[in-house]
C-alpha atoms as a PDB file:
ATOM      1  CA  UNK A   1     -60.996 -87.514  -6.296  1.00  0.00           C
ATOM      2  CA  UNK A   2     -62.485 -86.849  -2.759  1.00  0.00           C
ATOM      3  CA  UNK A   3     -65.452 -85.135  -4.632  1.00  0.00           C
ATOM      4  CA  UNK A   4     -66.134 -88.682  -6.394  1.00  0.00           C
ATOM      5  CA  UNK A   5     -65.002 -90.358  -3.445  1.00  0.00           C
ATOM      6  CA  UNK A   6     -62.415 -93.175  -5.268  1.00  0.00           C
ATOM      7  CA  UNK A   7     -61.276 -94.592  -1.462  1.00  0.00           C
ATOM      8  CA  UNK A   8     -59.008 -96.949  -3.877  1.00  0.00           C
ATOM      9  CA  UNK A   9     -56.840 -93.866  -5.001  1.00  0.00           C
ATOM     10  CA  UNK A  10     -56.862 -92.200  -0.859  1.00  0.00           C
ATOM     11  CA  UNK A  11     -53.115 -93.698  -0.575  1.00  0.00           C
ATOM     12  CA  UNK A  12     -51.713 -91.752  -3.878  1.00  0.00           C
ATOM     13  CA  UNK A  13     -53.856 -88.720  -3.100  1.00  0.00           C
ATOM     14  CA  UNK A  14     -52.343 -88.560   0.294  1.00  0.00           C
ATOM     15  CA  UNK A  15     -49.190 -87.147  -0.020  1.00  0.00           C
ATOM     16  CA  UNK A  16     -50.547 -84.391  -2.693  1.00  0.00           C
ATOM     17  CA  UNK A  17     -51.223 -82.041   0.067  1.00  0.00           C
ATOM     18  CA  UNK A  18     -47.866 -82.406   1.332  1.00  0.00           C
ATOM     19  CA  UNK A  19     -46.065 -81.987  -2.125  1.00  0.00           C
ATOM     20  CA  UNK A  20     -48.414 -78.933  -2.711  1.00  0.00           C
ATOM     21  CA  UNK A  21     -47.349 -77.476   0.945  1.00  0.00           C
ATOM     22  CA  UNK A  22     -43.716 -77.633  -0.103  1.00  0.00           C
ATOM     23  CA  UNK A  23     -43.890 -76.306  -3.372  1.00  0.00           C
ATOM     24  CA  UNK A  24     -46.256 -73.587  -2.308  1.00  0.00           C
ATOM     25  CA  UNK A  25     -43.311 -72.658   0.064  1.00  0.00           C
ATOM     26  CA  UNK A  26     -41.256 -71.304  -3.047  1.00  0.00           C
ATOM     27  CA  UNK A  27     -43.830 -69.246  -4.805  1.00  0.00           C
ATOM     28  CA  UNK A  28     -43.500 -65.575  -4.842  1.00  0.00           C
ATOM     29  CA  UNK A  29     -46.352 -64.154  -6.096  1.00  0.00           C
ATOM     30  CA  UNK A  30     -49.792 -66.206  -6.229  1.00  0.00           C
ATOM     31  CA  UNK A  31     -52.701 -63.189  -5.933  1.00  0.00           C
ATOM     32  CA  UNK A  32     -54.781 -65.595  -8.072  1.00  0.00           C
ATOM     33  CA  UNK A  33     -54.382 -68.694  -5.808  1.00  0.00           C
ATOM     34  CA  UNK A  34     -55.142 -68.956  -2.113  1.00  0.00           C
ATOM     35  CA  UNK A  35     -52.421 -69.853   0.653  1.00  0.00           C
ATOM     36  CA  UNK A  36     -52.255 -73.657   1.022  1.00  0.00           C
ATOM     37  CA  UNK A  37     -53.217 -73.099   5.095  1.00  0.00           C
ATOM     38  CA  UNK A  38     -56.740 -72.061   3.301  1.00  0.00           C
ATOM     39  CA  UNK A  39     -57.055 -74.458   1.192  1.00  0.00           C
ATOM     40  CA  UNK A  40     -56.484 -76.871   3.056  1.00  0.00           C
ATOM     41  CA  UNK A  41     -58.809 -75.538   5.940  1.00  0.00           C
ATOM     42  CA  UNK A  42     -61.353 -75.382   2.774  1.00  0.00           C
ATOM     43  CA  UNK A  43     -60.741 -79.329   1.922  1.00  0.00           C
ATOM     44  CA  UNK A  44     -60.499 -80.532   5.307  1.00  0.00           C
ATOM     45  CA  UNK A  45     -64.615 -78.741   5.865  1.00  0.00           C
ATOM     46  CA  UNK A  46     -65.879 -80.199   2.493  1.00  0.00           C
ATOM     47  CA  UNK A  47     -64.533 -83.563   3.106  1.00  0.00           C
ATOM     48  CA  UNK A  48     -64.280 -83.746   7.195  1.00  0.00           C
ATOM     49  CA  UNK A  49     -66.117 -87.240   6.896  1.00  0.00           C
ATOM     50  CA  UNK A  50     -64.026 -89.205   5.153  1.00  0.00           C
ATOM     51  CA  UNK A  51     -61.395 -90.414   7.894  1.00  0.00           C
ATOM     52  CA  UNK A  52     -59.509 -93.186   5.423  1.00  0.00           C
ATOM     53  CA  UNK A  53     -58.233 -90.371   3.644  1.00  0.00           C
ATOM     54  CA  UNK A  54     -57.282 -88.104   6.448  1.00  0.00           C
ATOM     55  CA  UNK A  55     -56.197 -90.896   8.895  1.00  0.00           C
ATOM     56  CA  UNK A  56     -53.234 -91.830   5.718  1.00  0.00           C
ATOM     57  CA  UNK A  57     -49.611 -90.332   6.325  1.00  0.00           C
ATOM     58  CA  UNK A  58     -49.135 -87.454   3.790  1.00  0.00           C
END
């Protein structure tokens, strides 16, 4: 979505991180996926321009 840059689907999109933060809380074993601090820190580089996403409440 931020790759194809759909501004009309920023509001929805917007509180994915958040969900994923929580839920990433109650795994107990993920060697094959990186922390959500990373990824995060990963999306937040690739996509550092587009401010109507990252100015939304999560």
């Amino acid at each position: 979505m931020l790759d194809e840059a759909l501004s009309r689907y920023y509001p929805y999109a917007a509180k994915d991180p958040r969900s994923c933060q929580i839920l990433a809380a109650m795994l107990t074993e993920a060697d094959a996926l990186e922390a959500h601090e990373a990824f995060m820190t990963h999306l937040k580089t690739a996509h550092k321009r587009k401010l109507g996403f990252w100015s939304l409440p999560g």
